[in-house]
C-alpha atoms as a PDB file:
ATOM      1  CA  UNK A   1     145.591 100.224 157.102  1.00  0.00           C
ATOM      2  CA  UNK A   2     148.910 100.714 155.219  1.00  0.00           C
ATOM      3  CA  UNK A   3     152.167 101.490 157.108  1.00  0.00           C
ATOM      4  CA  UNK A   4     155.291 102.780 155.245  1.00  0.00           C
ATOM      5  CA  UNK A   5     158.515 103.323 156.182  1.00  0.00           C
ATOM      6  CA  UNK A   6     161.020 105.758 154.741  1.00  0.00           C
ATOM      7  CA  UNK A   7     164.842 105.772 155.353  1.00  0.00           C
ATOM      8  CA  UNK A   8     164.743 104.812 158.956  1.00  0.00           C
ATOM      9  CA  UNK A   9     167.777 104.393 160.598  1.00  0.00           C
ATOM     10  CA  UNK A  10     168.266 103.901 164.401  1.00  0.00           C
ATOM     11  CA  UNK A  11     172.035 104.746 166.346  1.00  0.00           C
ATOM     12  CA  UNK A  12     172.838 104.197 169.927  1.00  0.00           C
ATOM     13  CA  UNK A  13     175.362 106.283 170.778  1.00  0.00           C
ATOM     14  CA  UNK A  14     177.995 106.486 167.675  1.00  0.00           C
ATOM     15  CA  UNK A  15     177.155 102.878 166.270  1.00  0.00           C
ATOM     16  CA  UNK A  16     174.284 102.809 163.811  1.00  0.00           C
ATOM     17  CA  UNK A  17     172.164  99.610 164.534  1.00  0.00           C
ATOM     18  CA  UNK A  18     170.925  99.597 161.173  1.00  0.00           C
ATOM     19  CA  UNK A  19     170.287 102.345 158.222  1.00  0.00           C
ATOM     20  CA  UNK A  20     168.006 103.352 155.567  1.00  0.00           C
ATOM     21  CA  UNK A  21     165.122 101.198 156.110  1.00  0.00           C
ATOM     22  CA  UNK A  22     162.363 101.690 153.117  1.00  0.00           C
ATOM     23  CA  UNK A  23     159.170  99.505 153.058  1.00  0.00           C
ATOM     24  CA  UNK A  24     155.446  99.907 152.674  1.00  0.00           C
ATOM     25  CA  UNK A  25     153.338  97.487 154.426  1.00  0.00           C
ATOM     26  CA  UNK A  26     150.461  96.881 152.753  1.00  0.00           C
ATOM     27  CA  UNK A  27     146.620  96.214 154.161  1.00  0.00           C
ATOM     28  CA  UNK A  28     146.026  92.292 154.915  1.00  0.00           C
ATOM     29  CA  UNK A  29     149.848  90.758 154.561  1.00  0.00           C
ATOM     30  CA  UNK A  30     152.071  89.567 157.513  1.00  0.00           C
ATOM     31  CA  UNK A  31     155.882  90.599 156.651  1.00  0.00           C
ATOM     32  CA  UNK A  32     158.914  89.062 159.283  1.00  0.00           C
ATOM     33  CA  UNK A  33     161.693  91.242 160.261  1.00  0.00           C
ATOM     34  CA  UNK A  34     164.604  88.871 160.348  1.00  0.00           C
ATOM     35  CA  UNK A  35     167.930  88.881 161.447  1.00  0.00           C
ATOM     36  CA  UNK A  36     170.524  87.505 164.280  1.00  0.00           C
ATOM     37  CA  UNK A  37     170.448  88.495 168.235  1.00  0.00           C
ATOM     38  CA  UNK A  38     171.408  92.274 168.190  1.00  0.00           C
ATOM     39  CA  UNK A  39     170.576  92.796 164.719  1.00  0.00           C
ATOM     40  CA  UNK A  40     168.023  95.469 165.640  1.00  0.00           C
ATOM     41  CA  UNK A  41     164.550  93.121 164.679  1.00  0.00           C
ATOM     42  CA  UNK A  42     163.222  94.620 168.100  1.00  0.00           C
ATOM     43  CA  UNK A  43     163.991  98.105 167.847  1.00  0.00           C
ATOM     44  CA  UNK A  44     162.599  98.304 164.213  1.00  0.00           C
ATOM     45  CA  UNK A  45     158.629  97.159 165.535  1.00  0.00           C
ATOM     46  CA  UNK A  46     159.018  99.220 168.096  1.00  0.00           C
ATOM     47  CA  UNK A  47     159.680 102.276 166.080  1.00  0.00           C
ATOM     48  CA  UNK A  48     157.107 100.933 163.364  1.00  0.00           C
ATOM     49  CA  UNK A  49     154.649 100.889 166.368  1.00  0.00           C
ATOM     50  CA  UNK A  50     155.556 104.353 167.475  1.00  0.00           C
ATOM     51  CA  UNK A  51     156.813 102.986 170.964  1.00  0.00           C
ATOM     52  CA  UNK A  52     160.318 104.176 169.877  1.00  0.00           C
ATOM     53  CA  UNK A  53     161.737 107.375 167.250  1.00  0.00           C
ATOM     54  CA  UNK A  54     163.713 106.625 164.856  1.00  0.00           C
ATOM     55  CA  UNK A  55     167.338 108.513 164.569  1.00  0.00           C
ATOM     56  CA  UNK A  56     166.609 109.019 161.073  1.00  0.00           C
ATOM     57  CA  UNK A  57     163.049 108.638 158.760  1.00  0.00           C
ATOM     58  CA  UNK A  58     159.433 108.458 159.512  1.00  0.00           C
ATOM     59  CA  UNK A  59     156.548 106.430 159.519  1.00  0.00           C
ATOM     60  CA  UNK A  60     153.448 107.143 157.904  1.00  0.00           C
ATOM     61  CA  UNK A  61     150.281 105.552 158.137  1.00  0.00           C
ATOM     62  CA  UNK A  62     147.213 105.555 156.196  1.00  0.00           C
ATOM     63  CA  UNK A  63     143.700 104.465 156.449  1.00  0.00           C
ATOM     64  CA  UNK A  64     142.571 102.282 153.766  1.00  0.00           C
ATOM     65  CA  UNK A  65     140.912 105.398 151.605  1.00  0.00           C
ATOM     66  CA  UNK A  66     144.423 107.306 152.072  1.00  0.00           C
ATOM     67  CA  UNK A  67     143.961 109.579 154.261  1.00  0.00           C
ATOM     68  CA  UNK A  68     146.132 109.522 157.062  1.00  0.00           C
ATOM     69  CA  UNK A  69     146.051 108.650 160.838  1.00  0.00           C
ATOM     70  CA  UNK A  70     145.811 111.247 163.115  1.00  0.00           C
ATOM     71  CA  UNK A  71     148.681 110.252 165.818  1.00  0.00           C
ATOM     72  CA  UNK A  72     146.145 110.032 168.801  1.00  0.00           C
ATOM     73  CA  UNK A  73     144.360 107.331 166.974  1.00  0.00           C
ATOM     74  CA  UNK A  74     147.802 105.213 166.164  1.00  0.00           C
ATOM     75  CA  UNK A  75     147.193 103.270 169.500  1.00  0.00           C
ATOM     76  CA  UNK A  76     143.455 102.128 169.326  1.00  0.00           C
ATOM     77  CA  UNK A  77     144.230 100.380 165.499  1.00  0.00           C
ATOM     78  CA  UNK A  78     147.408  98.471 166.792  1.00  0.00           C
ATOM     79  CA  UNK A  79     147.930  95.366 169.127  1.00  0.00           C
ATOM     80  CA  UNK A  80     151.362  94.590 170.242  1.00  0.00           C
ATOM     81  CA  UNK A  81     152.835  91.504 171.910  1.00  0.00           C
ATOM     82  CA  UNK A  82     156.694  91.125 173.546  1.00  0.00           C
ATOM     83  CA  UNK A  83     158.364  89.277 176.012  1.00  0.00           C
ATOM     84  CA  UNK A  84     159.559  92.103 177.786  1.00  0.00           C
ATOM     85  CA  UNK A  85     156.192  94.249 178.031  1.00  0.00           C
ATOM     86  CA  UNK A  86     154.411  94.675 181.112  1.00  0.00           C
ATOM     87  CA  UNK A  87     151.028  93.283 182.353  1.00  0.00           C
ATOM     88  CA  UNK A  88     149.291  94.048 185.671  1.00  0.00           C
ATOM     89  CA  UNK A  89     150.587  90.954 187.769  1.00  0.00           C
ATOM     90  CA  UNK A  90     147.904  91.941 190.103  1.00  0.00           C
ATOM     91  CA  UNK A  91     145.014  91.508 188.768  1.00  0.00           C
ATOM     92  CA  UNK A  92     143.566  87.770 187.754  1.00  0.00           C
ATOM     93  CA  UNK A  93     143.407  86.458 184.835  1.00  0.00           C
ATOM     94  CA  UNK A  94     140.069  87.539 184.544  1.00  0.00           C
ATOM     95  CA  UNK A  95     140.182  91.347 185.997  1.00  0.00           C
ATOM     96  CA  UNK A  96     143.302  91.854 183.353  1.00  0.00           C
ATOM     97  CA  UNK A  97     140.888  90.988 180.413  1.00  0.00           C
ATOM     98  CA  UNK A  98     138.068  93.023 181.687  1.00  0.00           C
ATOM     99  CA  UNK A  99     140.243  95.795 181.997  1.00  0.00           C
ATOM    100  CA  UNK A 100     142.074  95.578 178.316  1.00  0.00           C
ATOM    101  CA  UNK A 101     138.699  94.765 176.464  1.00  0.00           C
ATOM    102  CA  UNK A 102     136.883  97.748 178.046  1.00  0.00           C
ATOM    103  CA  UNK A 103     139.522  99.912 175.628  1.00  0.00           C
ATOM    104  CA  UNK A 104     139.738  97.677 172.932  1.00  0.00           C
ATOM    105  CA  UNK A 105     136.977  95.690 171.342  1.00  0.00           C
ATOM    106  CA  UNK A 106     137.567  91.819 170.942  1.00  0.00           C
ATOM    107  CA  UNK A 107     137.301  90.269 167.685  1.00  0.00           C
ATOM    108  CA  UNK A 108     133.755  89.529 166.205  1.00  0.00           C
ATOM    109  CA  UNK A 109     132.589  86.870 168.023  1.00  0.00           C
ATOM    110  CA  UNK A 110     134.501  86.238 171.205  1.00  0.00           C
ATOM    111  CA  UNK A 111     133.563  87.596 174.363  1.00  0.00           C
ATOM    112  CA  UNK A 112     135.713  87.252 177.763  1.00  0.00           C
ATOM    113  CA  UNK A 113     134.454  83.881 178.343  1.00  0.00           C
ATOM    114  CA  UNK A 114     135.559  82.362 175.025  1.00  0.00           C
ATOM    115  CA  UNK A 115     139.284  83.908 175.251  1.00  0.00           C
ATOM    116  CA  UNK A 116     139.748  83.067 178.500  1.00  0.00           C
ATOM    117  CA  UNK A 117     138.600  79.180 177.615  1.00  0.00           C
ATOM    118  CA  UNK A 118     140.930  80.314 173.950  1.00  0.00           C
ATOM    119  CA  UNK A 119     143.647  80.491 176.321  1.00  0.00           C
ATOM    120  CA  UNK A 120     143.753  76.722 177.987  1.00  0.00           C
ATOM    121  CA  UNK A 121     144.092  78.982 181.314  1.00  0.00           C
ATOM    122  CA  UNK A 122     140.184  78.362 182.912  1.00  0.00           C
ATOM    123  CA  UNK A 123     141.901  76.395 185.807  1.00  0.00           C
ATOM    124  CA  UNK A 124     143.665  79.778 186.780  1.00  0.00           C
ATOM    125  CA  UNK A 125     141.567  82.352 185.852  1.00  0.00           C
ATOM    126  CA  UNK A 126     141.161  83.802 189.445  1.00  0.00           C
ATOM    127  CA  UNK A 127     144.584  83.667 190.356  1.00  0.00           C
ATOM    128  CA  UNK A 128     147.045  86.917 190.296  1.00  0.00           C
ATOM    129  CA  UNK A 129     148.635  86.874 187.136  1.00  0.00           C
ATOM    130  CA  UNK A 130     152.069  87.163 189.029  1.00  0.00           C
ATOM    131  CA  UNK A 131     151.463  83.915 190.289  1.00  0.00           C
ATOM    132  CA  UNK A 132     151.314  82.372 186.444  1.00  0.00           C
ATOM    133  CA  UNK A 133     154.953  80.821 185.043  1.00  0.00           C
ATOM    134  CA  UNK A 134     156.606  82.896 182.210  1.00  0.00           C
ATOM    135  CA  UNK A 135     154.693  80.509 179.721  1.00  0.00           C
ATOM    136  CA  UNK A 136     151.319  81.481 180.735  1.00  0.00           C
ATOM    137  CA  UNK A 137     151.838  85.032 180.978  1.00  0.00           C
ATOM    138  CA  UNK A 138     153.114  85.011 177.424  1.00  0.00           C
ATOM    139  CA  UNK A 139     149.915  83.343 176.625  1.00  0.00           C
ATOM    140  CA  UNK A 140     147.783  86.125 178.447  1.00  0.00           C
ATOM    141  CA  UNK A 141     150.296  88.611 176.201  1.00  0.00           C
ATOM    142  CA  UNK A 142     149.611  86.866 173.090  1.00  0.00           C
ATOM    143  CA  UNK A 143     145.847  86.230 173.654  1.00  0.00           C
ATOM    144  CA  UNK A 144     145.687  90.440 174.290  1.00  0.00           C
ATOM    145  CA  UNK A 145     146.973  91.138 171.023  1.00  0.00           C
ATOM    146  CA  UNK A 146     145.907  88.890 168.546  1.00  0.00           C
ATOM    147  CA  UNK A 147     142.091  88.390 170.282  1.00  0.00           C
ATOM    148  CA  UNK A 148     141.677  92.445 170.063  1.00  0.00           C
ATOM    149  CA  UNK A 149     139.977  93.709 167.337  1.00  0.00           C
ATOM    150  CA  UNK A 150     142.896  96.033 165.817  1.00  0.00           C
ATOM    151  CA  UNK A 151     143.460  96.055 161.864  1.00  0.00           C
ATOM    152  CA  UNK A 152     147.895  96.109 162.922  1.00  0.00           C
ATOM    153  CA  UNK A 153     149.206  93.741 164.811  1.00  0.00           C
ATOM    154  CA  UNK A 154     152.986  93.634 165.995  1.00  0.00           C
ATOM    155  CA  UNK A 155     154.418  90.181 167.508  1.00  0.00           C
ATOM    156  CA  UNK A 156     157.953  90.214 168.901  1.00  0.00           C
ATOM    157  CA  UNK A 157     159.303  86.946 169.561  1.00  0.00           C
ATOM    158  CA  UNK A 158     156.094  85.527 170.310  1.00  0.00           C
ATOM    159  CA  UNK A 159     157.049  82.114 171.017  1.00  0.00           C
ATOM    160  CA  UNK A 160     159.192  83.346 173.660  1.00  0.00           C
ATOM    161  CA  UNK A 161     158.665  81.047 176.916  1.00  0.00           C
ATOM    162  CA  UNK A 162     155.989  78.737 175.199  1.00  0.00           C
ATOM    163  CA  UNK A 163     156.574  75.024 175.611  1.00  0.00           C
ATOM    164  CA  UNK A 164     155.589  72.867 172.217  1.00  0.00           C
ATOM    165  CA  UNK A 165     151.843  72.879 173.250  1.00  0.00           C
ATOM    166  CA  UNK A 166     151.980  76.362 173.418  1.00  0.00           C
ATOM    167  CA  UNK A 167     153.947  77.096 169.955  1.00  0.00           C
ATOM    168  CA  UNK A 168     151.022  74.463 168.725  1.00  0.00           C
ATOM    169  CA  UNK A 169     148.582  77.181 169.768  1.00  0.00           C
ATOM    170  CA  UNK A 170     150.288  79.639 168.797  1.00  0.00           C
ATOM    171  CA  UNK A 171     149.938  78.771 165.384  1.00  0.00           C
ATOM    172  CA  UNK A 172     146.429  77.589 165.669  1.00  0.00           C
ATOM    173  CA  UNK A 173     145.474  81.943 166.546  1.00  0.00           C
ATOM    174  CA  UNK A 174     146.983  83.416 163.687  1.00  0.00           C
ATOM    175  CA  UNK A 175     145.725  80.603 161.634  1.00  0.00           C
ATOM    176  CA  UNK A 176     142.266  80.832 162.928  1.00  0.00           C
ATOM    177  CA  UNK A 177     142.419  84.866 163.939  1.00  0.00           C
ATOM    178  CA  UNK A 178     145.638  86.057 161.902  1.00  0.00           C
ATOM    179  CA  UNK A 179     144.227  86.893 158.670  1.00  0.00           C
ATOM    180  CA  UNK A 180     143.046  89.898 156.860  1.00  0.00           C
ATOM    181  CA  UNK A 181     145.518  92.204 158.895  1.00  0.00           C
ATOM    182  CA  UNK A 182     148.793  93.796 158.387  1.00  0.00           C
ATOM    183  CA  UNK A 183     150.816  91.617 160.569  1.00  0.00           C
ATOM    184  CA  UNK A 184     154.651  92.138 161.617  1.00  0.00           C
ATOM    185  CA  UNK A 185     156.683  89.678 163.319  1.00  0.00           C
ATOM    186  CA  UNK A 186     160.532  90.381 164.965  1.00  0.00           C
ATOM    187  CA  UNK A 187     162.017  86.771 165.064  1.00  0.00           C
ATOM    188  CA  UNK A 188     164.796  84.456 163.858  1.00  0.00           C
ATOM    189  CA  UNK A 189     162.622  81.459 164.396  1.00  0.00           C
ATOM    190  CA  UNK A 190     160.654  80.398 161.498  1.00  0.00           C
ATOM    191  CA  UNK A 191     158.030  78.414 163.789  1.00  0.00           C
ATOM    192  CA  UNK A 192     157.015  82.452 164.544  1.00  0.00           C
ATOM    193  CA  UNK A 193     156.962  83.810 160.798  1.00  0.00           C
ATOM    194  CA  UNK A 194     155.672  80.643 158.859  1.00  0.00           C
ATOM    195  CA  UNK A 195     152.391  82.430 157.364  1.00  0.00           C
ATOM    196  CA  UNK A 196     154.668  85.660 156.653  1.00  0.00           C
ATOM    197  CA  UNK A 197     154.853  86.482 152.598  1.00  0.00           C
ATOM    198  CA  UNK A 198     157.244  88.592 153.155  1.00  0.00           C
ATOM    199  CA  UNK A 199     160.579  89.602 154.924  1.00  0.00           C
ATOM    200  CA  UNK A 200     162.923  92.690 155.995  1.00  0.00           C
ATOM    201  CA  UNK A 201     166.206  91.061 156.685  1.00  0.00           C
ATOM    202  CA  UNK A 202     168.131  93.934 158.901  1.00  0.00           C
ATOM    203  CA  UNK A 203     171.936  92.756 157.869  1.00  0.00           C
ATOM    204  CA  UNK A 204     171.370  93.742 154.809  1.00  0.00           C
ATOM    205  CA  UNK A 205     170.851  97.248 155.712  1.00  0.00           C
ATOM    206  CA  UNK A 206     174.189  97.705 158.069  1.00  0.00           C
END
């Protein structure tokens, strides 16, 4: 799938976060959207994804032959992962999976079982998510997005909450599970972008 952006821009009352934004994301590479706290890095995916409208611009996307996505379909070919987005606490470990793989298909090869044991969390997997610390939820967010079988994926700060074993495998996934897809990531920390070819840097577009 190809994604490209045309003269976005995004204001918040009279102050434009950032203007003009022109890119096309192109089928297989991973591109970083850079910049300081505040800078916008956040809103930008989130408009890319669709979750947000842009004040100015659009987004277009394409399947590989061209043609383009219908809008009802924009959901089922991306994966998204952010600190602030909402899981069912309720549910286990366990019941959450079941639940988002019976909408979207894991990757070839892993079933439940495997991503669960992907995870390091097998010692918890019947216990209410709500229970887990903010590390292991943002393992249960990561595992979500980059285990479903989605040609887009969209990683906001993923490292958010990890400890060092947890950045470790981080890095491990998108090694292992990262390629062949168009791959954005919102961060200022390089440990989150390293495989990224290339970069959107949002002070330059002030």
């Amino acid at each position: 799938m190809k994604i490209t952006i045309e003269h976005i821009s995004k204001r918040f009352q009279k102050y434009w976060i950032f203007k003009d934004v022109s890119f096309a994301f192109t089928p297989g590479n991973a591109c970083s959207l850079l910049g300081a706290n505040g800078s916008g890095k956040s809103t930008l995916l989130r408009i890319i994804a669709g979750m947000q409208t842009p004040s100015r611009g659009k987004v277009i996307y394409e399947h590989d032959n061209g043609q383009l996505v219908a809008a009802g379909d924009i959901f089922s070919n991306i994966s998204f992962c952010a600190p602030g987005q909402e899981i069912v606490e309720e549910l286990t470990l366990r019941e959450f999976f079941e639940f988002h793989f019976s909408f979207k298909r894991p990757l070839a090869g892993l079933r439940i079982p495997d991503i669960i044991a992907l995870t390091g969390l097998k010692d918890a997997v019947d216990k209410p998510i709500g229970d887990y610390s903010s590390g292991m939820k943002q393992r249960v967010k990561l595992a979500q997005a980059i285990f479903s079988d989605t040609p887009v994926l969209f990683l906001d700060e993923p490292c958010t909450n990890l400890d060092l074993q947890g950045v470790d495998q981080y890095r491990t996934w998108m090694e292992e599970f990262g390629k062949n897809r168009l791959t954005l990531v919102a961060s200022n920390d390089v440990r989150e972008y390293f495989f990224c070819s290339e970069q959107i840097v949002l002070e330059d577009y002030k």
